[in-house]
PDB file of N, CA and C in Angstrom:
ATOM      1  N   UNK A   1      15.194  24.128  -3.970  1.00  0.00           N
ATOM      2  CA  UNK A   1      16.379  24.803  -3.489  1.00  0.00           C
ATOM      3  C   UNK A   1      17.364  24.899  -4.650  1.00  0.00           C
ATOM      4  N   UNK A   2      17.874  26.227  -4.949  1.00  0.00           N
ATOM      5  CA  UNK A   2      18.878  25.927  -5.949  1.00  0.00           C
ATOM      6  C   UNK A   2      20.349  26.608  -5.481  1.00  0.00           C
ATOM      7  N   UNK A   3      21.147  26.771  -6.335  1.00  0.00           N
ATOM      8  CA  UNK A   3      22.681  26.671  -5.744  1.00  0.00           C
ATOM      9  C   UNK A   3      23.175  28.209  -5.285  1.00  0.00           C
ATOM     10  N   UNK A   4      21.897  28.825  -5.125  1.00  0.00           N
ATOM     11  CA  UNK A   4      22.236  29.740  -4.702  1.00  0.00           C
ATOM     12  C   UNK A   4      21.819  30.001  -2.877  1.00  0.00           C
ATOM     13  N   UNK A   5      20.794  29.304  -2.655  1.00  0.00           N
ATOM     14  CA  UNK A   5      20.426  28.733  -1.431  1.00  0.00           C
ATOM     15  C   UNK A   5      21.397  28.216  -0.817  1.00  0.00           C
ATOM     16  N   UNK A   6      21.883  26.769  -1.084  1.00  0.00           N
ATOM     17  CA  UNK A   6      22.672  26.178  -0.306  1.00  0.00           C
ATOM     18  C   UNK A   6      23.817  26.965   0.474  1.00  0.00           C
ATOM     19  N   UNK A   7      24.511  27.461   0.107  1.00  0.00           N
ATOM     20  CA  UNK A   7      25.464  27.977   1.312  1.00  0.00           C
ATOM     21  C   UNK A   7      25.248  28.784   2.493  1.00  0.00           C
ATOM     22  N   UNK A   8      23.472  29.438   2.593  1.00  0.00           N
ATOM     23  CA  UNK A   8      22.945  29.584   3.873  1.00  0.00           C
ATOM     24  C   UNK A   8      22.576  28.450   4.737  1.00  0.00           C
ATOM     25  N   UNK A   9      22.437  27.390   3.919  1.00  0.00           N
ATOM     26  CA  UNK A   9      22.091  26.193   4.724  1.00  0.00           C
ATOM     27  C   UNK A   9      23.382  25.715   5.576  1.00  0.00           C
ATOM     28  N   UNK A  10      24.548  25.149   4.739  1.00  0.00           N
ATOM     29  CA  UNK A  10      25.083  25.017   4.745  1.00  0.00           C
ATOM     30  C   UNK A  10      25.809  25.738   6.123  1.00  0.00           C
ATOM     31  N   UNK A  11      26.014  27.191   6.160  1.00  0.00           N
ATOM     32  CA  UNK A  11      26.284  27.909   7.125  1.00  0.00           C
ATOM     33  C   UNK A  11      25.663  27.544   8.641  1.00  0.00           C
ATOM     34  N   UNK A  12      24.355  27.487   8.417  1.00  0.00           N
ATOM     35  CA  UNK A  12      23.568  27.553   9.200  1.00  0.00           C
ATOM     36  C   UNK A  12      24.021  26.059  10.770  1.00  0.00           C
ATOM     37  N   UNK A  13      24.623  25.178   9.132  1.00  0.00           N
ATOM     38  CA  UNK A  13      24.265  23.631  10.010  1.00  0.00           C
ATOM     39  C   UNK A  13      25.993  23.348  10.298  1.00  0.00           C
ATOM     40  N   UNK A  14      27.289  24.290   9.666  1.00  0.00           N
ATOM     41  CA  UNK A  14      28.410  24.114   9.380  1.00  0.00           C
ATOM     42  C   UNK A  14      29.190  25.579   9.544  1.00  0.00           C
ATOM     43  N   UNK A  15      29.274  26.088  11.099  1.00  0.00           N
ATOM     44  CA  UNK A  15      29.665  27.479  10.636  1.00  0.00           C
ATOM     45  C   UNK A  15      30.937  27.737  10.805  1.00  0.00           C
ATOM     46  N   UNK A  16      32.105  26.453  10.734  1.00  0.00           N
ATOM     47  CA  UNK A  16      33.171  25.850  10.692  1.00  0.00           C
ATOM     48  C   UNK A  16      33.773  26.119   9.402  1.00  0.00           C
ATOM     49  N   UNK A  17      32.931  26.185   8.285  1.00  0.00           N
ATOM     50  CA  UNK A  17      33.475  26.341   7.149  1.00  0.00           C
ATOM     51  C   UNK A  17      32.928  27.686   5.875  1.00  0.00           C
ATOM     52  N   UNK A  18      32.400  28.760   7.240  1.00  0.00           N
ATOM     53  CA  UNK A  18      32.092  29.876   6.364  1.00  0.00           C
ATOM     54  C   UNK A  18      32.580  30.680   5.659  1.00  0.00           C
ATOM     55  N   UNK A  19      34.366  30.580   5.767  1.00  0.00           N
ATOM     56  CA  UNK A  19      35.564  31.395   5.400  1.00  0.00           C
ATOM     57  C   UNK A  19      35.437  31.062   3.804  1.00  0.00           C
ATOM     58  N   UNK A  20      35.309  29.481   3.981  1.00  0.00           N
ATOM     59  CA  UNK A  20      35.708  29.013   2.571  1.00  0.00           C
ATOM     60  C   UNK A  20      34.687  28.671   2.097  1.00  0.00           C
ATOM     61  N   UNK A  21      33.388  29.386   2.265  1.00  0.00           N
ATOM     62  CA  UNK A  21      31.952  29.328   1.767  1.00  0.00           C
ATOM     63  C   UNK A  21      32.319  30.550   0.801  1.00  0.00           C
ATOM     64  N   UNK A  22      32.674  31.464   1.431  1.00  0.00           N
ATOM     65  CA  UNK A  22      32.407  33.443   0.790  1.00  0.00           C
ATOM     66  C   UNK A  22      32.820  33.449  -0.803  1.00  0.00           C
ATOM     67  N   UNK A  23      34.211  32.432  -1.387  1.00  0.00           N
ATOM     68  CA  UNK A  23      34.125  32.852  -2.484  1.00  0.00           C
ATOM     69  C   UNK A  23      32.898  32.135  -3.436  1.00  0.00           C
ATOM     70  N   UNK A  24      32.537  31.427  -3.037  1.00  0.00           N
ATOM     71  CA  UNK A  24      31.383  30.259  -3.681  1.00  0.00           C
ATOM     72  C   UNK A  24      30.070  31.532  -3.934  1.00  0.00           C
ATOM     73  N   UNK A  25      29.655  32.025  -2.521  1.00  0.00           N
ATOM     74  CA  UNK A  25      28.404  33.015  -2.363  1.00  0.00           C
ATOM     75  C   UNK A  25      28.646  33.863  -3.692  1.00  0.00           C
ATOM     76  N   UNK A  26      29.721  34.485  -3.732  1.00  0.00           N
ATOM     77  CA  UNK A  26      29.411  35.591  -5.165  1.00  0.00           C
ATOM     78  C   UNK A  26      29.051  34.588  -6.190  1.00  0.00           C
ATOM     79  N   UNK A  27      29.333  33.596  -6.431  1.00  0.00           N
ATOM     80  CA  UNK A  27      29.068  33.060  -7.888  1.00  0.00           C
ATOM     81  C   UNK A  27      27.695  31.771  -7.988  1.00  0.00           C
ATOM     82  N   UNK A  28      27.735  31.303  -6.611  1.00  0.00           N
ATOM     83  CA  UNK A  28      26.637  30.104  -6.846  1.00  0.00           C
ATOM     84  C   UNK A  28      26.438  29.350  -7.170  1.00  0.00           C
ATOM     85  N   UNK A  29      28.210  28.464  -7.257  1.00  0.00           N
ATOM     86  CA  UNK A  29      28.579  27.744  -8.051  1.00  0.00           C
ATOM     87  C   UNK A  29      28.120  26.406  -7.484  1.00  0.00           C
ATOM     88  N   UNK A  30      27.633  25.724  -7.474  1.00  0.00           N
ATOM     89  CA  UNK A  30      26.745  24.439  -7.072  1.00  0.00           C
ATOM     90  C   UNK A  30      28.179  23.532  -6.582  1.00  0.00           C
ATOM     91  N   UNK A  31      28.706  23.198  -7.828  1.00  0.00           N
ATOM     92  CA  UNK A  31      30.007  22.729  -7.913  1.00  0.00           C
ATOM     93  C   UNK A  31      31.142  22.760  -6.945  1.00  0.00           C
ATOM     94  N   UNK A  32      31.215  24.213  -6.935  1.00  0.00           N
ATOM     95  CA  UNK A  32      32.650  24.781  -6.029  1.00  0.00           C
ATOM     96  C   UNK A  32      31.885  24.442  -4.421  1.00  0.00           C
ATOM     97  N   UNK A  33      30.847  24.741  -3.817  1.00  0.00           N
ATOM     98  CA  UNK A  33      30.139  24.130  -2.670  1.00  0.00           C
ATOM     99  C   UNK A  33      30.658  23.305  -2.490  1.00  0.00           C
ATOM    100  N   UNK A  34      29.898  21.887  -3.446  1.00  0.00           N
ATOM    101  CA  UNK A  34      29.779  20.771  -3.184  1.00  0.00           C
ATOM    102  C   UNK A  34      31.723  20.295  -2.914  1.00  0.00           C
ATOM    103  N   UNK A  35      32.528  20.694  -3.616  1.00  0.00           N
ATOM    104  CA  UNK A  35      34.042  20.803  -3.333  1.00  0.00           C
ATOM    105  C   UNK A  35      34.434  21.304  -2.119  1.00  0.00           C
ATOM    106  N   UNK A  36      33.905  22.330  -1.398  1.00  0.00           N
ATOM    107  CA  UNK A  36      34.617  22.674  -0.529  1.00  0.00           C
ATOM    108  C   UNK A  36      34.103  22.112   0.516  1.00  0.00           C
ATOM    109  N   UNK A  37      32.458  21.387   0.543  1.00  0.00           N
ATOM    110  CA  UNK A  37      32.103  20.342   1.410  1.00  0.00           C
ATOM    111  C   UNK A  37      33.276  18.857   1.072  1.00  0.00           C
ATOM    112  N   UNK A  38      33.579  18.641   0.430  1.00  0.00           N
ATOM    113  CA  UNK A  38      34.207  17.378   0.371  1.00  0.00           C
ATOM    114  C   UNK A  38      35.670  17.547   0.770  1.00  0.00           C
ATOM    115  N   UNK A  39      35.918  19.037   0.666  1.00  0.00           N
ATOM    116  CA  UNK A  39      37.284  19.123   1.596  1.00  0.00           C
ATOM    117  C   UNK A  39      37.412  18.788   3.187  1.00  0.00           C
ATOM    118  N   UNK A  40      36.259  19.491   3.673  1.00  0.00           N
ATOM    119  CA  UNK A  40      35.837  19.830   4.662  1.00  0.00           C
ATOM    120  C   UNK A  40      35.865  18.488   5.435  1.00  0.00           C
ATOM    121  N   UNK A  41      34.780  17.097   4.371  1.00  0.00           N
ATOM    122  CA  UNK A  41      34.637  15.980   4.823  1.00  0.00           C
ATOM    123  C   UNK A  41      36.263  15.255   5.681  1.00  0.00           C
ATOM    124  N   UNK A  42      37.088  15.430   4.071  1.00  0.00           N
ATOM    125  CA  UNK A  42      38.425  14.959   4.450  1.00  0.00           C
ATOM    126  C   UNK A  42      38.925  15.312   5.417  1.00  0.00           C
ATOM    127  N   UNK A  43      38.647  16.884   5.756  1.00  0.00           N
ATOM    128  CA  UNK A  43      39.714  17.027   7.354  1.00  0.00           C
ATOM    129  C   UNK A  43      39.359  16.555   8.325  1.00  0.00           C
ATOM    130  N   UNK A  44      37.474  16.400   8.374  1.00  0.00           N
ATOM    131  CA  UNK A  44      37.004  15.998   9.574  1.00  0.00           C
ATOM    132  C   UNK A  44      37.351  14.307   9.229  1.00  0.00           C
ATOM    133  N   UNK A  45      37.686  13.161   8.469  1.00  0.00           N
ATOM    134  CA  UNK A  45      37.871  12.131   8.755  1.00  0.00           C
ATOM    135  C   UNK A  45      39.284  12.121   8.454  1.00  0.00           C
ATOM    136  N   UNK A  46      39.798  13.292   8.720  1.00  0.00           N
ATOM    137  CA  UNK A  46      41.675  12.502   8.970  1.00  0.00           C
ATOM    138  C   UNK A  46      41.851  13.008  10.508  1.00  0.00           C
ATOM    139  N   UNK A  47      40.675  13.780  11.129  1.00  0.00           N
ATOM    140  CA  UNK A  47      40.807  14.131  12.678  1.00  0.00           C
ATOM    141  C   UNK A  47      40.246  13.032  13.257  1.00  0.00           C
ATOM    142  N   UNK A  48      39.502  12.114  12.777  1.00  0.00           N
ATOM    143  CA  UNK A  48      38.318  11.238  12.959  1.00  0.00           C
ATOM    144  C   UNK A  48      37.500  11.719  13.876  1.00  0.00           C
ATOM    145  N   UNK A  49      36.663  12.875  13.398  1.00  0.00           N
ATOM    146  CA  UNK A  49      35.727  13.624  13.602  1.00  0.00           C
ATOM    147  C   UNK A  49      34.579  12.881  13.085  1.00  0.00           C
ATOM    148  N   UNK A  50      33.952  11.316  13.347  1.00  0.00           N
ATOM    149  CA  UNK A  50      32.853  11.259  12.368  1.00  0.00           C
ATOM    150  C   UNK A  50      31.413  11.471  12.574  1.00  0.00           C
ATOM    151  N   UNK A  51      31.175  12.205  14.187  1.00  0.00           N
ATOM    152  CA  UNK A  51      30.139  12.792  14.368  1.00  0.00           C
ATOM    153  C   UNK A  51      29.235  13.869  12.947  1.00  0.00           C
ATOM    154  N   UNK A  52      30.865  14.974  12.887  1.00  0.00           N
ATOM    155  CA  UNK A  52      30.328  16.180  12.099  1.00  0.00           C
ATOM    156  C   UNK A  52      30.783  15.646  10.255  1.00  0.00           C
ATOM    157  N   UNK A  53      31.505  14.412  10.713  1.00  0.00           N
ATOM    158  CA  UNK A  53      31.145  13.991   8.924  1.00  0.00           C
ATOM    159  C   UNK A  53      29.486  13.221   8.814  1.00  0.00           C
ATOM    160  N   UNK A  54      29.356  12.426   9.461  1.00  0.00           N
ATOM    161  CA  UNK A  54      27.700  11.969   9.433  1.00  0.00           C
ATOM    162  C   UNK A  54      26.539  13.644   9.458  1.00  0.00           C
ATOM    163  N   UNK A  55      26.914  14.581  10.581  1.00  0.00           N
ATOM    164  CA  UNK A  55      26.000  15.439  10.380  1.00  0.00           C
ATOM    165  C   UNK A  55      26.207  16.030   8.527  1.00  0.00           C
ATOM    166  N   UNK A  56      26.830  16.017   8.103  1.00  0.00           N
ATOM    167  CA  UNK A  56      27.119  16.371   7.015  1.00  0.00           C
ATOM    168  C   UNK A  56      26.489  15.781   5.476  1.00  0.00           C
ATOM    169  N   UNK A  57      27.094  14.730   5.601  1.00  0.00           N
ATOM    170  CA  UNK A  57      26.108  13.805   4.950  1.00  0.00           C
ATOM    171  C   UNK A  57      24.551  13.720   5.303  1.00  0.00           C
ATOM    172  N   UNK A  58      24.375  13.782   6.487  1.00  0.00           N
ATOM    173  CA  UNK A  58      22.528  14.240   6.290  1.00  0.00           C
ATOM    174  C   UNK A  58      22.249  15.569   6.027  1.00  0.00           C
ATOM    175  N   UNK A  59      22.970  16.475   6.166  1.00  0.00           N
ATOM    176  CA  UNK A  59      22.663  18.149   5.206  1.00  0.00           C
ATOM    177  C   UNK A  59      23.010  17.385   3.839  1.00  0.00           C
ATOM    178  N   UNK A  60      24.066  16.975   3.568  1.00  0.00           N
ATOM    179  CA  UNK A  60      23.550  16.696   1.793  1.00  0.00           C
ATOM    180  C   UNK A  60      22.594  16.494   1.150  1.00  0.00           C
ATOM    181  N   UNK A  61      22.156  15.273   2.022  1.00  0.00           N
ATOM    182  CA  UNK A  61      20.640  14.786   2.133  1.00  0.00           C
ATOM    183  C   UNK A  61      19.630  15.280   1.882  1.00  0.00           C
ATOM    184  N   UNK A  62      19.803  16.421   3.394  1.00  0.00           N
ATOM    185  CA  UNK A  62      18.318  16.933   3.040  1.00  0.00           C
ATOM    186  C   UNK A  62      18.749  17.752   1.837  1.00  0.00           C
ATOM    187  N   UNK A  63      19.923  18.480   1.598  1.00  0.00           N
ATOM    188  CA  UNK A  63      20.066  19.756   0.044  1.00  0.00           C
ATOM    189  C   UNK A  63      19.582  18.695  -1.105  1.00  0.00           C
ATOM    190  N   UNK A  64      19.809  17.680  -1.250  1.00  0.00           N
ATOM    191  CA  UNK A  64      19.959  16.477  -2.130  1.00  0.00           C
ATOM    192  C   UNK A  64      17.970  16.616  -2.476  1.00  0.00           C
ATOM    193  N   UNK A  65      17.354  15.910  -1.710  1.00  0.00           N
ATOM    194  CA  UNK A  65      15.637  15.746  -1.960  1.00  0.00           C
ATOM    195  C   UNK A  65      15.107  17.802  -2.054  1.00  0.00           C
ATOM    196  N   UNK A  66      15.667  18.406  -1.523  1.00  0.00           N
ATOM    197  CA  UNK A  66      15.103  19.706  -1.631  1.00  0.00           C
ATOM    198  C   UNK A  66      15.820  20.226  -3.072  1.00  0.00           C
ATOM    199  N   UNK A  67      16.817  19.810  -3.533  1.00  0.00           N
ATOM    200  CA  UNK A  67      17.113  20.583  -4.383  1.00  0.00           C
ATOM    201  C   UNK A  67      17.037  20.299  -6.009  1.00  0.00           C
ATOM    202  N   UNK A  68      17.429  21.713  -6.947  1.00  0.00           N
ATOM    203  CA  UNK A  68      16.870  21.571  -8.065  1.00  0.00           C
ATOM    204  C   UNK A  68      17.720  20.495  -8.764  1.00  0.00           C
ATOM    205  N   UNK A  69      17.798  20.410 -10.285  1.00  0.00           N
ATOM    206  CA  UNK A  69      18.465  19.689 -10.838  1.00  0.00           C
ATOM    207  C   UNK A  69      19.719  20.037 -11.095  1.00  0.00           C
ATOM    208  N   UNK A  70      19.958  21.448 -10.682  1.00  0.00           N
ATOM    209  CA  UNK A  70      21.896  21.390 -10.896  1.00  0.00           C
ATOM    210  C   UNK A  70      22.497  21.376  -9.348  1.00  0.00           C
ATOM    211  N   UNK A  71      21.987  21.294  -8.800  1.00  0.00           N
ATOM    212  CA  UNK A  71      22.243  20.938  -6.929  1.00  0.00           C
ATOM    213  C   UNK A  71      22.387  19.478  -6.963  1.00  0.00           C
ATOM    214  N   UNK A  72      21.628  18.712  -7.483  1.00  0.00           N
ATOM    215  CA  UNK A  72      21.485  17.621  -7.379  1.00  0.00           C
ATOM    216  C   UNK A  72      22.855  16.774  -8.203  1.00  0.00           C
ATOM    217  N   UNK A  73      22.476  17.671  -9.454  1.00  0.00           N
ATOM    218  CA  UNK A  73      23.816  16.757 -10.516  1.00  0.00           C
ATOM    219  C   UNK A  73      25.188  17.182  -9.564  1.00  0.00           C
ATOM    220  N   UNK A  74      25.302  18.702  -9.149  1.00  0.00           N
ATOM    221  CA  UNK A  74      27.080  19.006  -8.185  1.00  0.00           C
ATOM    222  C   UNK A  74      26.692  17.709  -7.544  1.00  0.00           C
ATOM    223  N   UNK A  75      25.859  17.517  -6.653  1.00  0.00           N
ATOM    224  CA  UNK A  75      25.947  16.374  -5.247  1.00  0.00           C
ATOM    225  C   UNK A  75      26.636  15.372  -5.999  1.00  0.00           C
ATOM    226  N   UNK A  76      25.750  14.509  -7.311  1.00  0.00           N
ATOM    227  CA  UNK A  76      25.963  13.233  -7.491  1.00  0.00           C
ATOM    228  C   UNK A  76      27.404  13.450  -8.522  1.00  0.00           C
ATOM    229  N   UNK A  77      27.900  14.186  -9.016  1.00  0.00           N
ATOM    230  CA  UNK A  77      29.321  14.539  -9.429  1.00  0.00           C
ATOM    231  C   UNK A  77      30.393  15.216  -8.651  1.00  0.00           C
ATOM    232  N   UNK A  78      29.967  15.762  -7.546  1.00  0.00           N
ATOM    233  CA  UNK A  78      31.324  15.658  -6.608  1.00  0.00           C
ATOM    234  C   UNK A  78      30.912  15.053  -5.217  1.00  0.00           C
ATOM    235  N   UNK A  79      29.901  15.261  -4.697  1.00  0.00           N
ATOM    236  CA  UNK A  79      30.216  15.079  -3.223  1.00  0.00           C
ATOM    237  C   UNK A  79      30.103  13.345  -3.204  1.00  0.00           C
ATOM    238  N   UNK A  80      28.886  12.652  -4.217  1.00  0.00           N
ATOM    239  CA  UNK A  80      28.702  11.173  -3.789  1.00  0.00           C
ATOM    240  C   UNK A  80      30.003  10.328  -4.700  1.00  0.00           C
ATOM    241  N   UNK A  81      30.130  10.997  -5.628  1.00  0.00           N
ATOM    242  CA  UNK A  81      32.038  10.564  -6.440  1.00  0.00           C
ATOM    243  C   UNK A  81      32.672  10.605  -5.524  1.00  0.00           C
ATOM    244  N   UNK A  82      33.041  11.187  -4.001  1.00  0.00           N
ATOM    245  CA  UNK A  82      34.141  11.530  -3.159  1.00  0.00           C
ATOM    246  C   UNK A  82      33.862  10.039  -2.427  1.00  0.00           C
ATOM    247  N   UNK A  83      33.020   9.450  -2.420  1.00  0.00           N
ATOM    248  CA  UNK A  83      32.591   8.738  -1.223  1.00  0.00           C
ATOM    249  C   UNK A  83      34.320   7.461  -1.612  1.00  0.00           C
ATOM    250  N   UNK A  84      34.616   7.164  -2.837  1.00  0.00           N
ATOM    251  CA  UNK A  84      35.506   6.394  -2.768  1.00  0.00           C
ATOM    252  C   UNK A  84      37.005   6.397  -2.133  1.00  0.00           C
ATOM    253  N   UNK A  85      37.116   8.135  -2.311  1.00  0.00           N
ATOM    254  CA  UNK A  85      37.781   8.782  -1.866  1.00  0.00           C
ATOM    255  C   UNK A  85      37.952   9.272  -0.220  1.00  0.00           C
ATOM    256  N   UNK A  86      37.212   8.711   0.002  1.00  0.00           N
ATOM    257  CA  UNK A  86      36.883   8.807   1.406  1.00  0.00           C
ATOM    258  C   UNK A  86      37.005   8.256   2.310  1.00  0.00           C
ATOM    259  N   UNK A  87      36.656   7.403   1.968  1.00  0.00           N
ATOM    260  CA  UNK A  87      36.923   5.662   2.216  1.00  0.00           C
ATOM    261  C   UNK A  87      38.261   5.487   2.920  1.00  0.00           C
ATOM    262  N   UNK A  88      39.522   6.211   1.905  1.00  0.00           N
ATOM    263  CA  UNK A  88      40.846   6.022   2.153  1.00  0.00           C
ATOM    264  C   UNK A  88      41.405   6.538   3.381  1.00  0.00           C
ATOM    265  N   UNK A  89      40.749   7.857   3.662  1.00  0.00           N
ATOM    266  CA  UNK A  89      40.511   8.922   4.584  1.00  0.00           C
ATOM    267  C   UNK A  89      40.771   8.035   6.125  1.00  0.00           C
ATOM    268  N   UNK A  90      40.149   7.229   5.970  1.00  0.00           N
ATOM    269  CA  UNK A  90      39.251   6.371   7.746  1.00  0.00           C
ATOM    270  C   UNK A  90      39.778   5.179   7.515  1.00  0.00           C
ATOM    271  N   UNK A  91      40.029   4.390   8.665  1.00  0.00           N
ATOM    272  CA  UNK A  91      40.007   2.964   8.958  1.00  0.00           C
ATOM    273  C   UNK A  91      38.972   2.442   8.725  1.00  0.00           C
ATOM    274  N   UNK A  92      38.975   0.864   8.335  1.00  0.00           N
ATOM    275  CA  UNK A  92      38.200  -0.044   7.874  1.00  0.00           C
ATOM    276  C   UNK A  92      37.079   0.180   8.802  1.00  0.00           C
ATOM    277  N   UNK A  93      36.961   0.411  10.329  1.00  0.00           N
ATOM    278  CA  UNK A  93      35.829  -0.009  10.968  1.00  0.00           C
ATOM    279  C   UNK A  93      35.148   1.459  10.903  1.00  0.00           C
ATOM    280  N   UNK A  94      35.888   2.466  10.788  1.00  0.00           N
ATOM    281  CA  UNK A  94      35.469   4.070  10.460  1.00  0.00           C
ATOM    282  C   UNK A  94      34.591   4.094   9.334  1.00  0.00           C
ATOM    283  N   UNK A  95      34.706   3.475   8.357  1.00  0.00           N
ATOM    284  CA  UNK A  95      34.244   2.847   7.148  1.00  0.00           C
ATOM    285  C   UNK A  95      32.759   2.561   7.225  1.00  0.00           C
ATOM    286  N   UNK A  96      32.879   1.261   7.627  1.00  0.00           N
ATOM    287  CA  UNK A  96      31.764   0.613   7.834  1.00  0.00           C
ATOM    288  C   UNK A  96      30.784   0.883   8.991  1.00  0.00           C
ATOM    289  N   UNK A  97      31.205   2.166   9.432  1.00  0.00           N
ATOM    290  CA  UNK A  97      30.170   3.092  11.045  1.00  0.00           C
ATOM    291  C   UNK A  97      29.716   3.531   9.476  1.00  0.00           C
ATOM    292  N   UNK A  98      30.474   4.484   9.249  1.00  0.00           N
ATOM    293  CA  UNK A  98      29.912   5.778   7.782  1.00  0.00           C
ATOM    294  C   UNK A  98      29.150   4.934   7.053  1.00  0.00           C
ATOM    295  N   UNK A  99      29.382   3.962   7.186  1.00  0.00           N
ATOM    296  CA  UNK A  99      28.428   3.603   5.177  1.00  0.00           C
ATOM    297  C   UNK A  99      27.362   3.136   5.903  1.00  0.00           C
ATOM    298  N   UNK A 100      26.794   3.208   7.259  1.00  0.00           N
ATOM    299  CA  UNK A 100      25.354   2.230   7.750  1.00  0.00           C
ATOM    300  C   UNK A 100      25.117   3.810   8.093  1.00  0.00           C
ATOM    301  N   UNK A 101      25.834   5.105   8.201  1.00  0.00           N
ATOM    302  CA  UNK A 101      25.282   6.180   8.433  1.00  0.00           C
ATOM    303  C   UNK A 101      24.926   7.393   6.671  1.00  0.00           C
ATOM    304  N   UNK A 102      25.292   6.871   5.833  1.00  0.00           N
ATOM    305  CA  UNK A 102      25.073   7.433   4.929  1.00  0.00           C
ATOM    306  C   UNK A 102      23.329   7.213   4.651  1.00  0.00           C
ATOM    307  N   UNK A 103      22.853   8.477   4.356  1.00  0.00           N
ATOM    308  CA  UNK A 103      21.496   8.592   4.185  1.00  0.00           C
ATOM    309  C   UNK A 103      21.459   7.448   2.892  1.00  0.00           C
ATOM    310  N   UNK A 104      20.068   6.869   2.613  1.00  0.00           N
ATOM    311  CA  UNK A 104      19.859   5.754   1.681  1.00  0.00           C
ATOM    312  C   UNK A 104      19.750   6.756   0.235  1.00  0.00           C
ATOM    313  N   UNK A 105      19.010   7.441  -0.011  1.00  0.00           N
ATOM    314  CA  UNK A 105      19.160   8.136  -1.036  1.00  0.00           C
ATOM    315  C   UNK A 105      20.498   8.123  -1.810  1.00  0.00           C
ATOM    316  N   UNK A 106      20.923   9.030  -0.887  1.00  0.00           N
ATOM    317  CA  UNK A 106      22.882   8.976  -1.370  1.00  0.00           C
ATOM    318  C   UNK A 106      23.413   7.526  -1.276  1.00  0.00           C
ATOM    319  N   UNK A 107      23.411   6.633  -0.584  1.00  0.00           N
ATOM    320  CA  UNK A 107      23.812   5.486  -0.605  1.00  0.00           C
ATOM    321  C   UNK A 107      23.834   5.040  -2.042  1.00  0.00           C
ATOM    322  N   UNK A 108      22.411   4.939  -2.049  1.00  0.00           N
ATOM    323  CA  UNK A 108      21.890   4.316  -3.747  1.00  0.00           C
ATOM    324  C   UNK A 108      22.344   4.749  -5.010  1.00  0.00           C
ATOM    325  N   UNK A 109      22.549   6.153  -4.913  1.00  0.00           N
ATOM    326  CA  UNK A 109      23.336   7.558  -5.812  1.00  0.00           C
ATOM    327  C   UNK A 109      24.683   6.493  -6.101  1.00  0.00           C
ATOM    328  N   UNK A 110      25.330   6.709  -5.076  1.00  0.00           N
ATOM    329  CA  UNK A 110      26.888   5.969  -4.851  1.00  0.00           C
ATOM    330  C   UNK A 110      27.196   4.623  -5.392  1.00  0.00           C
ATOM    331  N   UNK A 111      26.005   3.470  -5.546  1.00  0.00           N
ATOM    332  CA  UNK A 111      25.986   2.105  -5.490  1.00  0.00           C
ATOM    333  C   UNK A 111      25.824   2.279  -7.000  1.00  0.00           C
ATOM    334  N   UNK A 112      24.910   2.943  -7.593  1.00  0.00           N
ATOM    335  CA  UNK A 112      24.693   3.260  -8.888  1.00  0.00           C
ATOM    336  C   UNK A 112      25.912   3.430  -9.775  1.00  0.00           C
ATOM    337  N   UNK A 113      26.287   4.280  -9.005  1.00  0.00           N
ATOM    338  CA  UNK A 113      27.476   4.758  -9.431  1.00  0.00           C
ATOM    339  C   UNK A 113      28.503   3.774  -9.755  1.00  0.00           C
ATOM    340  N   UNK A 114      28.811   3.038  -9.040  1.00  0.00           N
ATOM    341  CA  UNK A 114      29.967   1.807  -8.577  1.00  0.00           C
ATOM    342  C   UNK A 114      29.437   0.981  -9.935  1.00  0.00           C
ATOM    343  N   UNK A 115      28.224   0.567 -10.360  1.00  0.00           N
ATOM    344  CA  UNK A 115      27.975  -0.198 -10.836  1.00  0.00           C
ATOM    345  C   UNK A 115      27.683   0.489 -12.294  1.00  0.00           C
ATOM    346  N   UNK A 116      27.864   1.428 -12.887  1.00  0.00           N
ATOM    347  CA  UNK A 116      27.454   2.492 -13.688  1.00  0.00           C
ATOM    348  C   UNK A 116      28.970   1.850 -14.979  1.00  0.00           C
ATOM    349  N   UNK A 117      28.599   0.950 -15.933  1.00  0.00           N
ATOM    350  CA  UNK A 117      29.285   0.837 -16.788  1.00  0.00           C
ATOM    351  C   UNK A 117      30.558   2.327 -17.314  1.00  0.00           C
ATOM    352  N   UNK A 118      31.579   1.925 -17.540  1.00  0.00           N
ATOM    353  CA  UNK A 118      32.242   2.977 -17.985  1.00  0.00           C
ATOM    354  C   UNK A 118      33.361   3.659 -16.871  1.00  0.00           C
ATOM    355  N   UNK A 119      32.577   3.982 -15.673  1.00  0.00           N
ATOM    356  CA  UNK A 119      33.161   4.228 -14.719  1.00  0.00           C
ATOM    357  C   UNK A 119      34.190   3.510 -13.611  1.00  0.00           C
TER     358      UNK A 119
END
């Protein structure tokens, strides 16, 4: 899958956020996606919506194992970077529902991350 795919998926599983899909579609920007999913995340956990933030995180998921290597690098440079950011978003017990619902893949992405000298 590459970054030109994803925003039919995306649509398909999220049709909540097709307005602010359209400028992404002309360009295919892997990047700008993966951003306007992590906006998206934030509104649904300041509504504490965390049904359609968990469905979300498993579309990453699956875009995440299906996709090429610049799908993959947007994911692990914006959407699994947001996860700290996210965090702030939700209450402590909102928290700890999300992080036993984050797919393991991405989990591990994220933990890596945390532990990733430099950062």
């Amino acid at each position: 899958m590459n970054q030109y795919e994803i925003p039919a998926m995306i649509e398909d599983e999220l049709p909540a956020i097709v307005h602010e899909l359209e400028t992404t579609r002309q360009f295919g920007n892997a990047l700008q996606i993966m951003q306007v999913l992590v906006r998206f995340v934030k509104r649904m956990l300041t509504a504490h919506n965390l049904p359609v933030v968990i469905k979300c995180m498993r579309m990453v998921d699956a875009i995440y194992e299906k996709g090429d290597h610049i799908v993959k690098n947007a994911i692990e440079n914006v959407f699994i970077l947001s996860f700290s950011g996210l965090q702030k978003k939700c209450s402590m017990a909102e928290w700890r529902l999300l992080s036993t619902k984050i797919p393991i893949i991405l989990y591990s992405v994220y933990i890596q991350q945390l532990y990733k000298p430099g950062i």
